[in-house]
Protein backbone atom coordinates (compact mmCIF):
# COMPACT_ATOMS: atom_id res chain seq x y z
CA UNK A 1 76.41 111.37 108.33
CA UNK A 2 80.25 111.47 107.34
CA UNK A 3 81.24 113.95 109.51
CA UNK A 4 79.51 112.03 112.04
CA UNK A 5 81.53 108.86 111.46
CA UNK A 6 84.49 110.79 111.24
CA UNK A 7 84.12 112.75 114.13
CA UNK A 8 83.41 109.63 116.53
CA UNK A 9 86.86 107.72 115.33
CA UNK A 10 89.03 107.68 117.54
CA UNK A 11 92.15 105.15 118.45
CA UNK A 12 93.92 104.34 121.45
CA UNK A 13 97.02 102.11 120.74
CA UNK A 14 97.36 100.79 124.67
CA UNK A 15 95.67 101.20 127.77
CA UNK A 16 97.71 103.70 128.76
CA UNK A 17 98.26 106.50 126.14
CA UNK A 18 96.05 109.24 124.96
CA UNK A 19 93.33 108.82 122.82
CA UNK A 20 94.02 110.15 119.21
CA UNK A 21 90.77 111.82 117.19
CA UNK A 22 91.14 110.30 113.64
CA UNK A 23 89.56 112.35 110.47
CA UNK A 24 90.83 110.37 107.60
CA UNK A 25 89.81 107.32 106.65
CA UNK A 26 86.47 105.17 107.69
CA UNK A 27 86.09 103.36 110.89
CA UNK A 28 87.97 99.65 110.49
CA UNK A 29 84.99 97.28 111.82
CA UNK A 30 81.72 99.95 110.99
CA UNK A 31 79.17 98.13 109.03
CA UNK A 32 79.24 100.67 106.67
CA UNK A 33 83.31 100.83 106.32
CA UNK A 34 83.58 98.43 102.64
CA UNK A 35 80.63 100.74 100.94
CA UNK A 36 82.61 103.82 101.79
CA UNK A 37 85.45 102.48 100.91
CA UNK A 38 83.73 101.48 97.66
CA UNK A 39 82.83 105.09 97.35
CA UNK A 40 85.91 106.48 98.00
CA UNK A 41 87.98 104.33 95.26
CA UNK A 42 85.08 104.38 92.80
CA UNK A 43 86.98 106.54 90.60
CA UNK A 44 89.96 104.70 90.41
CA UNK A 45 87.88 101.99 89.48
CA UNK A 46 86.48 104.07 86.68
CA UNK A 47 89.54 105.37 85.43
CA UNK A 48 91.27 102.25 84.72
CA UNK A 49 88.25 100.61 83.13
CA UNK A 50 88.21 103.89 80.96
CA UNK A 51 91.32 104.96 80.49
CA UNK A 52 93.41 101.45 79.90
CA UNK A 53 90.72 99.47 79.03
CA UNK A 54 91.67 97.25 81.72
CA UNK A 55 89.64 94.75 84.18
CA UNK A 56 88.89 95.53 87.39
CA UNK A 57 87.26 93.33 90.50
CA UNK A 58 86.93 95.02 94.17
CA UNK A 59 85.92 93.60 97.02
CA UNK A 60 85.89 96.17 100.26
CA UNK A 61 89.58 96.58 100.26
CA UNK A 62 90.71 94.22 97.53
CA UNK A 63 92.02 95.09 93.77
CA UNK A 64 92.46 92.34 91.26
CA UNK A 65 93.80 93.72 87.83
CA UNK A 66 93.51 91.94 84.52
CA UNK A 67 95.27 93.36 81.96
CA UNK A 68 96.30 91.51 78.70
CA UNK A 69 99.49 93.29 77.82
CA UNK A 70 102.59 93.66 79.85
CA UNK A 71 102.19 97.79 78.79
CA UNK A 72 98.30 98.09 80.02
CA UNK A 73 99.61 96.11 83.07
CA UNK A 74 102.65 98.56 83.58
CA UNK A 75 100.05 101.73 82.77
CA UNK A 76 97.57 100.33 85.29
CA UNK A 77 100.26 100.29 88.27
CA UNK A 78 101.53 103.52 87.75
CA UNK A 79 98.20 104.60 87.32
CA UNK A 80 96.97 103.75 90.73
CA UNK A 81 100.43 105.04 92.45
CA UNK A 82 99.90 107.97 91.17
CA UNK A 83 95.98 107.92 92.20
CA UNK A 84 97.48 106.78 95.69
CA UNK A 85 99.90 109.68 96.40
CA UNK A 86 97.12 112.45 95.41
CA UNK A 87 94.40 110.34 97.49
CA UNK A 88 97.19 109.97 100.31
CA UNK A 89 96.60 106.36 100.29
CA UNK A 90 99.46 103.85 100.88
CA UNK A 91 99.94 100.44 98.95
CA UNK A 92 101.54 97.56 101.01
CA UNK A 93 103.81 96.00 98.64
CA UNK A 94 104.40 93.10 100.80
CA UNK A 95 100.59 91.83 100.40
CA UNK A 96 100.81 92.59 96.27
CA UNK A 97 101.63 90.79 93.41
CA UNK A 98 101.47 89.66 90.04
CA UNK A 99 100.75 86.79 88.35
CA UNK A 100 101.77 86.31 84.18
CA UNK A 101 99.65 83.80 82.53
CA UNK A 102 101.13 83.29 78.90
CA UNK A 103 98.15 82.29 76.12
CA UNK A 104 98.85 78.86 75.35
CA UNK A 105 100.83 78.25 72.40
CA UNK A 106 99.95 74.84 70.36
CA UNK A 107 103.06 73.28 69.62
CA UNK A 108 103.02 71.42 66.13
């Protein structure tokens, strides 16, 4: 069934230029692309949780992190960089970020 959905991808980027046979990746649209995706980055998912000890939520193509240390944070990032370059996966910095929410401290 993968190689079928791999082997039917194709892109054309206008009317006018070739078509282009894609084998990476699933199909942007299928049905079925957020549970492969799932599939693909279930590791990831796994290693953080294991490795760092750190919270995870995914949703099809969306990572939120929560960490509760600045290090586990800084471990996590690098973490998924480096499971980005080996999975030849790109991150788009301009759609992440972080957010610091400091414990409340009671003031006396």
């Amino acid at each position: 069934m993968i190689s079928w959905i791999l082997s039917s991808t194709k892109i054309q980027f206008k009317e006018n230029y070739d078509v282009i046979n894609v084998n990476a990746g699933v199909p942007q649209g299928s049905i079925l692309s957020p549970k492969l995706f799932n599939i693909f980055i279930n590791d990831l998912i796994t290693m953080i949780n294991d490795i760092l000890g750190v919270r995870v939520f995914a949703y099809a193509d969306d990572i939120a992190i929560i960490a509760d240390s600045r290090w586990r944070l800084v471990e996590t990032i690098k973490l998924i960089t480096n499971w980005c370059l080996s999975n030849y996966m790109s991150l788009n910095k301009n759609k992440s970020f972080i957010m610091f929410i400091p414990k409340n401290k009671r003031r006396s």
